[in-house]
N, C-alpha and C. Protein backbone atom coordinates (compact mmCIF):
# COMPACT_ATOMS: atom_id res chain seq x y z
N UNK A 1 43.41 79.75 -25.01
CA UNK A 1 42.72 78.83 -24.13
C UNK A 1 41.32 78.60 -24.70
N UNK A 2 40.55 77.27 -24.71
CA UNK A 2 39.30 77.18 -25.50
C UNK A 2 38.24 77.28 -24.00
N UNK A 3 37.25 77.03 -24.90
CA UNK A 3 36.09 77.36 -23.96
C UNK A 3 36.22 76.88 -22.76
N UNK A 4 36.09 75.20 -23.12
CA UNK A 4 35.97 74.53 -21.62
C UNK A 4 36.71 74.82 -20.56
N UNK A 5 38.17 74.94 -20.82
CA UNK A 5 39.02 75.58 -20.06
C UNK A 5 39.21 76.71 -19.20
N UNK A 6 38.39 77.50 -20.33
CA UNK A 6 38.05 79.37 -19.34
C UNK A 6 36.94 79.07 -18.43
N UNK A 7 36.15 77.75 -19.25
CA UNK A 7 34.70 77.84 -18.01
C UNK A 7 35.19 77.12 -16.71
N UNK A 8 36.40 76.42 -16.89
CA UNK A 8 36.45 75.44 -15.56
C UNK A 8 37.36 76.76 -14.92
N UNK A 9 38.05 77.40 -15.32
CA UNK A 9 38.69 78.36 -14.26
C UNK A 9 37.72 79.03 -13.98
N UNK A 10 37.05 79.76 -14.62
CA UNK A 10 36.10 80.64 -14.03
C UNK A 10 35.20 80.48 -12.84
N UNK A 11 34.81 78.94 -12.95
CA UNK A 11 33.68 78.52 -12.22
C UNK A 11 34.82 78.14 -10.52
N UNK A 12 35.92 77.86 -10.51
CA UNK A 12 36.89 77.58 -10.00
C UNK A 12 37.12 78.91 -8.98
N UNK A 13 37.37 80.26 -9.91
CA UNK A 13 37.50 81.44 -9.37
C UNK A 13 36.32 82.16 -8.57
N UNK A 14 35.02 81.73 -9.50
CA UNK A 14 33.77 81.92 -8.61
C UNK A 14 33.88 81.78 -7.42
N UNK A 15 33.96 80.16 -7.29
CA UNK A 15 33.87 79.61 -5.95
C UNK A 15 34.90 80.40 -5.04
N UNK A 16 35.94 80.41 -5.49
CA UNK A 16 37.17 80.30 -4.60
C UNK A 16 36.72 82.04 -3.81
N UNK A 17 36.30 83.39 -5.19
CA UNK A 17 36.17 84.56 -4.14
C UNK A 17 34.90 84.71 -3.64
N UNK A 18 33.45 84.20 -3.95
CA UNK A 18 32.37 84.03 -3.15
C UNK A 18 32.68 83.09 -2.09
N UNK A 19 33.46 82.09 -1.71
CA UNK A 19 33.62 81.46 -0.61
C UNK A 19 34.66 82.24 0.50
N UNK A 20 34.98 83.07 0.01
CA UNK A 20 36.27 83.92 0.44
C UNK A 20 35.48 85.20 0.90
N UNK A 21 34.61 85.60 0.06
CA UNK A 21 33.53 87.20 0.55
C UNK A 21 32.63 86.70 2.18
N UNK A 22 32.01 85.09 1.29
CA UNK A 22 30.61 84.58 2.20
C UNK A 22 31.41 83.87 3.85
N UNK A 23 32.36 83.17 3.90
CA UNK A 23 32.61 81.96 4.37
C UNK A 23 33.98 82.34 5.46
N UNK A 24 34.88 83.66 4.68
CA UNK A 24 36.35 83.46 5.56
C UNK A 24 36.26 85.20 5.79
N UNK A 25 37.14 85.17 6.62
CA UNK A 25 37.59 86.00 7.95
C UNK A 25 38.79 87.20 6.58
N UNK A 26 38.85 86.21 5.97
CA UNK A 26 40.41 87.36 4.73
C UNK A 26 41.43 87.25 4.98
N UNK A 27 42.76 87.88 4.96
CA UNK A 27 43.68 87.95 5.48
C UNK A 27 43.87 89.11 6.27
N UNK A 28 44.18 89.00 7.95
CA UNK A 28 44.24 90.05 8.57
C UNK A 28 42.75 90.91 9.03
N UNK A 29 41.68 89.97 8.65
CA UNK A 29 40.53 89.74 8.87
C UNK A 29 39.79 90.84 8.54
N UNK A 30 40.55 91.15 7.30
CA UNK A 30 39.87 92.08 5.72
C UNK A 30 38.23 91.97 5.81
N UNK A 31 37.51 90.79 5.21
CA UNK A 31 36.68 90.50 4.79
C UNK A 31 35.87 90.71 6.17
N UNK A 32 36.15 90.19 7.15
CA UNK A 32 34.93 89.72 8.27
C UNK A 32 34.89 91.42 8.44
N UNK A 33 35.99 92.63 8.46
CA UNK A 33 35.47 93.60 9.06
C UNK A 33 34.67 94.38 7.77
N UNK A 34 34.97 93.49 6.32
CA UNK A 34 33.59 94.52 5.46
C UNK A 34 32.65 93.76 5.98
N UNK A 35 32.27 92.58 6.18
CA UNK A 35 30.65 91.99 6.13
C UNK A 35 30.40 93.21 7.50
N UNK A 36 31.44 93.20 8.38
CA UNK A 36 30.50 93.79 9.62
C UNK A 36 30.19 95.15 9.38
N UNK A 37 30.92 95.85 8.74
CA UNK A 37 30.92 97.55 8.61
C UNK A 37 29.40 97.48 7.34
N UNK A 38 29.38 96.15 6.53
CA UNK A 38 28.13 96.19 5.36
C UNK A 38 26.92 95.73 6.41
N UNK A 39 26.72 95.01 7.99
CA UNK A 39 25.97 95.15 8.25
C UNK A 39 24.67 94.54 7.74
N UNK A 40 23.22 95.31 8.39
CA UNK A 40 22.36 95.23 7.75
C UNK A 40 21.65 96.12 6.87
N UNK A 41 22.66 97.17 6.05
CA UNK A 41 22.80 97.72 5.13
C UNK A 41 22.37 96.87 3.74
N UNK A 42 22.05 97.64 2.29
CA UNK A 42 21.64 96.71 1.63
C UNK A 42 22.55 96.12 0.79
N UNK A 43 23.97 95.94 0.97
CA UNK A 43 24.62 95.08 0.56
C UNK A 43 24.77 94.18 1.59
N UNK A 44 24.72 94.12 3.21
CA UNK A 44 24.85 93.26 3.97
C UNK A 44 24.39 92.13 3.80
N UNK A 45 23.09 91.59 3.46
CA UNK A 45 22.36 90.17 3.65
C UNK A 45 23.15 89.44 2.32
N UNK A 46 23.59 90.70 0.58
CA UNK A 46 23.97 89.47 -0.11
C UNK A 46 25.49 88.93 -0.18
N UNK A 47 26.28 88.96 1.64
CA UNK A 47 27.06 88.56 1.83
C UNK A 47 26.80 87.61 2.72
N UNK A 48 25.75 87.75 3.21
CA UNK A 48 25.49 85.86 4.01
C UNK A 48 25.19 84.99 3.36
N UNK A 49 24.67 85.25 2.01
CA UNK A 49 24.33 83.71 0.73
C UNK A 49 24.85 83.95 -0.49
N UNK A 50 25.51 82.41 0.01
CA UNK A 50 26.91 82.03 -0.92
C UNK A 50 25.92 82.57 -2.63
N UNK A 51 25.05 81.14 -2.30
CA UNK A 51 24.37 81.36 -3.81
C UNK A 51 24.11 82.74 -4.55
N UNK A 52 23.62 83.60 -3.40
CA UNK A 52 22.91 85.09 -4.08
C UNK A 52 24.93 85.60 -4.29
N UNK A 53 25.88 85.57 -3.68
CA UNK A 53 26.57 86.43 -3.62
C UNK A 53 27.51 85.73 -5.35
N UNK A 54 27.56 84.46 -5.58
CA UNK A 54 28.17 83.82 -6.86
C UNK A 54 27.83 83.90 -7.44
N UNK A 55 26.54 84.96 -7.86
CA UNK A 55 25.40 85.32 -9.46
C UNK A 55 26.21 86.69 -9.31
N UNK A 56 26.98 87.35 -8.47
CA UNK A 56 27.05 88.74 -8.81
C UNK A 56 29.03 88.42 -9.07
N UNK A 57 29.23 87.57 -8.13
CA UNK A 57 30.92 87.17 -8.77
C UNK A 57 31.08 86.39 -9.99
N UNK A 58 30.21 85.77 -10.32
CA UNK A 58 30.30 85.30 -11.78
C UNK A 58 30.46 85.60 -13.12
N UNK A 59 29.54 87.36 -12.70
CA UNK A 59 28.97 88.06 -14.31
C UNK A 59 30.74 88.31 -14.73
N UNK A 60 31.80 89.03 -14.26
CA UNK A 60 32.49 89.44 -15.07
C UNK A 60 33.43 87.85 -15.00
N UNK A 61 33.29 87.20 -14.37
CA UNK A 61 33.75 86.18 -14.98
C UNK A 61 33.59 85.20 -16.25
N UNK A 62 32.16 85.75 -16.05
CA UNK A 62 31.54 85.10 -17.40
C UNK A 62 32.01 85.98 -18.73
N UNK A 63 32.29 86.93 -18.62
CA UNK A 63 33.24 87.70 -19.88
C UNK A 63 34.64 87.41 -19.96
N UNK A 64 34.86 86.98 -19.35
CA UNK A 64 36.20 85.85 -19.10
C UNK A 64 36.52 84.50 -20.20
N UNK A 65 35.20 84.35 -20.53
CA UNK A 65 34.84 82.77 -20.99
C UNK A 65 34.26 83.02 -22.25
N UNK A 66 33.21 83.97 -22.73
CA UNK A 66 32.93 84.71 -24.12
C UNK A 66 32.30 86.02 -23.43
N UNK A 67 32.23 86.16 -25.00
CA UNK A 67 31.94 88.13 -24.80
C UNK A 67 30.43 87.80 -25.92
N UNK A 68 30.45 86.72 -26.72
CA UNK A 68 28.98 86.71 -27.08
C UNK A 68 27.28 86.79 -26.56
N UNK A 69 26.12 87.75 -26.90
CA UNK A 69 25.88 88.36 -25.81
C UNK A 69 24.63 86.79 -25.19
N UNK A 70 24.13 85.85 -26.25
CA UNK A 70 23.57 84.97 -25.55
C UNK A 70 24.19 83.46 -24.65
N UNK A 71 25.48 83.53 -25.18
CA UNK A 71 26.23 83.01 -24.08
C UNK A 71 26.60 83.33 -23.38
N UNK A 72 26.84 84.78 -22.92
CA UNK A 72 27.53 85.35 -22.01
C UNK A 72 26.73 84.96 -20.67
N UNK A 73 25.18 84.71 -21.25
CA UNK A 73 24.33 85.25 -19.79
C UNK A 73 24.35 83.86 -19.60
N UNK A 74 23.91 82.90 -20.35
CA UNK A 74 23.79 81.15 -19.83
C UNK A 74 25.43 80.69 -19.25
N UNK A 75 26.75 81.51 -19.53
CA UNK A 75 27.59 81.36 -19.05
C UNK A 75 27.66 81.72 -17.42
N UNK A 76 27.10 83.08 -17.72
CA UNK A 76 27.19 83.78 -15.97
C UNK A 76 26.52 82.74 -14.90
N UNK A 77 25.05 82.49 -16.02
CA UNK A 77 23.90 81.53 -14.73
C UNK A 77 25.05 80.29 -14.52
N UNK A 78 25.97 79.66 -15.59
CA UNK A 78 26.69 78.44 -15.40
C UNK A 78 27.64 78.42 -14.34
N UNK A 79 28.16 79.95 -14.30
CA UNK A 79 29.51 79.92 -13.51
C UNK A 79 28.63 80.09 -12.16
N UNK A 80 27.50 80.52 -11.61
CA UNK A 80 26.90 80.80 -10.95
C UNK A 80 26.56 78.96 -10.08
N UNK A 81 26.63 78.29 -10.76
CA UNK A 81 25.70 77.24 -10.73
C UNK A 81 26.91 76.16 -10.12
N UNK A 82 27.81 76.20 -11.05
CA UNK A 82 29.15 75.51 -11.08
C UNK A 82 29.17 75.54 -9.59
N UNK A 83 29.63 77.06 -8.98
CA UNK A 83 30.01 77.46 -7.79
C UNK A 83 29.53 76.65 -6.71
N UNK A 84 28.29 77.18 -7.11
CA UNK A 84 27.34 76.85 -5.80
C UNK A 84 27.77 75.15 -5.80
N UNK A 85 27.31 74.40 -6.60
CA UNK A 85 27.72 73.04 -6.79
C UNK A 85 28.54 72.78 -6.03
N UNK A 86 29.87 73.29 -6.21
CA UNK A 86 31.34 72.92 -5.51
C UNK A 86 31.23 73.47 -3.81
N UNK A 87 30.23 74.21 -3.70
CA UNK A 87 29.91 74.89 -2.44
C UNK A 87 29.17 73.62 -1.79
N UNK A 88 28.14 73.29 -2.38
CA UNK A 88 27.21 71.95 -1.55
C UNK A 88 28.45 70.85 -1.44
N UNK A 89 29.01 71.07 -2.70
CA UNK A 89 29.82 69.32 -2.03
C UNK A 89 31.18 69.48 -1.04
N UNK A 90 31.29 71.06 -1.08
CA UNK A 90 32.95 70.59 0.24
C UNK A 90 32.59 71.32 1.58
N UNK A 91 30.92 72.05 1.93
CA UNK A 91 30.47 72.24 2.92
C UNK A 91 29.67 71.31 3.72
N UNK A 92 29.80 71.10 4.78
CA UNK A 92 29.46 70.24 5.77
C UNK A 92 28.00 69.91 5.86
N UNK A 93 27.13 69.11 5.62
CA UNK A 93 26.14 69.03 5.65
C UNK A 93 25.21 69.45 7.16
N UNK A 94 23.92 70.61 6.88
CA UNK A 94 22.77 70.86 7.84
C UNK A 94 22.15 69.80 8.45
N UNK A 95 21.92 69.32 9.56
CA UNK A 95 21.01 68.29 9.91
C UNK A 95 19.87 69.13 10.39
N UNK A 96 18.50 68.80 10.60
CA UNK A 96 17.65 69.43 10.97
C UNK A 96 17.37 67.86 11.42
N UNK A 97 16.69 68.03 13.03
CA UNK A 97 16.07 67.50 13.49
C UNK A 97 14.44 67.49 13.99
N UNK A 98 13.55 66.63 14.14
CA UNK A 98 12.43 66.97 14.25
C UNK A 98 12.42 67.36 15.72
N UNK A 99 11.39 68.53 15.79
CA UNK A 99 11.75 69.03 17.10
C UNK A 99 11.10 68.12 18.28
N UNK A 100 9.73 67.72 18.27
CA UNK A 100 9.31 67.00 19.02
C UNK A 100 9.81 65.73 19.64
N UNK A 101 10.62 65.28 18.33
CA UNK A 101 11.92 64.32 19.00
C UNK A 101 12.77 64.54 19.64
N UNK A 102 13.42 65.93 19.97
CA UNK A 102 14.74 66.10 20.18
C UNK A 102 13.82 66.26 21.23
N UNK A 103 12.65 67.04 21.62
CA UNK A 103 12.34 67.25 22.92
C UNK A 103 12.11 66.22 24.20
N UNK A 104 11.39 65.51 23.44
CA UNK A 104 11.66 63.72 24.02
C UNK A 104 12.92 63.43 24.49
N UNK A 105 14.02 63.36 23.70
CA UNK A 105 15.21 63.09 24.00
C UNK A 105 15.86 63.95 24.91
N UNK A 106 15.82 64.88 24.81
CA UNK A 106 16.08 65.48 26.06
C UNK A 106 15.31 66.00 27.52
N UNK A 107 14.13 65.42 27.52
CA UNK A 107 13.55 65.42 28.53
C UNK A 107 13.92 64.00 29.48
N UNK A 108 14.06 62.78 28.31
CA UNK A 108 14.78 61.60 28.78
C UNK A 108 16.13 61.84 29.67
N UNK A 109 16.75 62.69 28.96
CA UNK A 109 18.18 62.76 29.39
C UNK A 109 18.56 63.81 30.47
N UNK A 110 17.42 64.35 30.99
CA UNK A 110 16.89 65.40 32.04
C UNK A 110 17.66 65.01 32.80
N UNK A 111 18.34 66.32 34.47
CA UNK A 111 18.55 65.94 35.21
C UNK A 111 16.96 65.72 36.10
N UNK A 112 16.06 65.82 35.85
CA UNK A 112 14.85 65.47 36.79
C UNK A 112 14.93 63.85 36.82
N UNK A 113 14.36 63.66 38.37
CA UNK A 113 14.17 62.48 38.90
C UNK A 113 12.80 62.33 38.33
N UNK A 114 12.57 60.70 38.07
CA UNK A 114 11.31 60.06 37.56
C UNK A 114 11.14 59.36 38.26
N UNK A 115 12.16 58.56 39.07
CA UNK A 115 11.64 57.35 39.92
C UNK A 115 11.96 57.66 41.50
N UNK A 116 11.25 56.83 42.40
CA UNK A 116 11.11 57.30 44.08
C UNK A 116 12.81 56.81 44.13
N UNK A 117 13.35 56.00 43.69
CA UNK A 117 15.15 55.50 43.93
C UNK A 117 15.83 56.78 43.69
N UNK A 118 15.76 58.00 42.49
CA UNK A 118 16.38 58.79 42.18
C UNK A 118 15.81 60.16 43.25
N UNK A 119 15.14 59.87 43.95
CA UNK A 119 14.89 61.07 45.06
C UNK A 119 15.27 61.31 46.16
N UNK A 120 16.57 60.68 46.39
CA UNK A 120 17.27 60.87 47.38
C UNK A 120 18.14 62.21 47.61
């Protein structure tokens, strides 16, 4: 198998078990009871980010792809990178709203009466 090939599986496999450690429950709900038993222990937090947790699933993947030692590491950061990539584009996008707006808006949408008609 040539390079490109090991790098697209690799980066493929990244994703697939950092989204599987960070994101799912496991089978028989494997995974959700390590994140809970890891806690806030110091492996716990680098199972809530995808990104931090696909720099540490990558490295032996990246020996997967070469064993040379200055590609190995621009490979790892790649498979690292790849991941995350495929992570932003099939996860649902964050909205953040400005808060002072939303507060508006829901003070609008209040059950409080504003007018003498609604004080009955």
């Amino acid at each position: 198998m040539e390079f490109w090939a090991r790098f697209l599986v690799a980066v493929l496999a990244t994703w697939r078990v950092s989204h599987l450690l960070a994101r799912e429950d496991g089978p028989a709900g494997l995974v959700l009871r390590l994140r809970r038993a890891l806690g806030d222990g110091a492996l716990g937090p680098l199972f809530d980010c995808f990104k931090c947790l696909s720099l540490w699933i990558a490295a032996p993947f990246a020996c997967f792809v070469t064993l040379e030692p200055l590609p190995l590491v621009v490979t790892w950061l790649a498979l690292s990178g790849g991941a995350s990539l495929l992570e932003a584009a099939t996860s649902e996008a964050v909205v953040i709203h400005d808060l002072s707006q939303r507060a508006s808006e829901e003070h609008r949408d209040a059950v409080l009466r504003s007018t003498p008609d609604d004080a009955r």
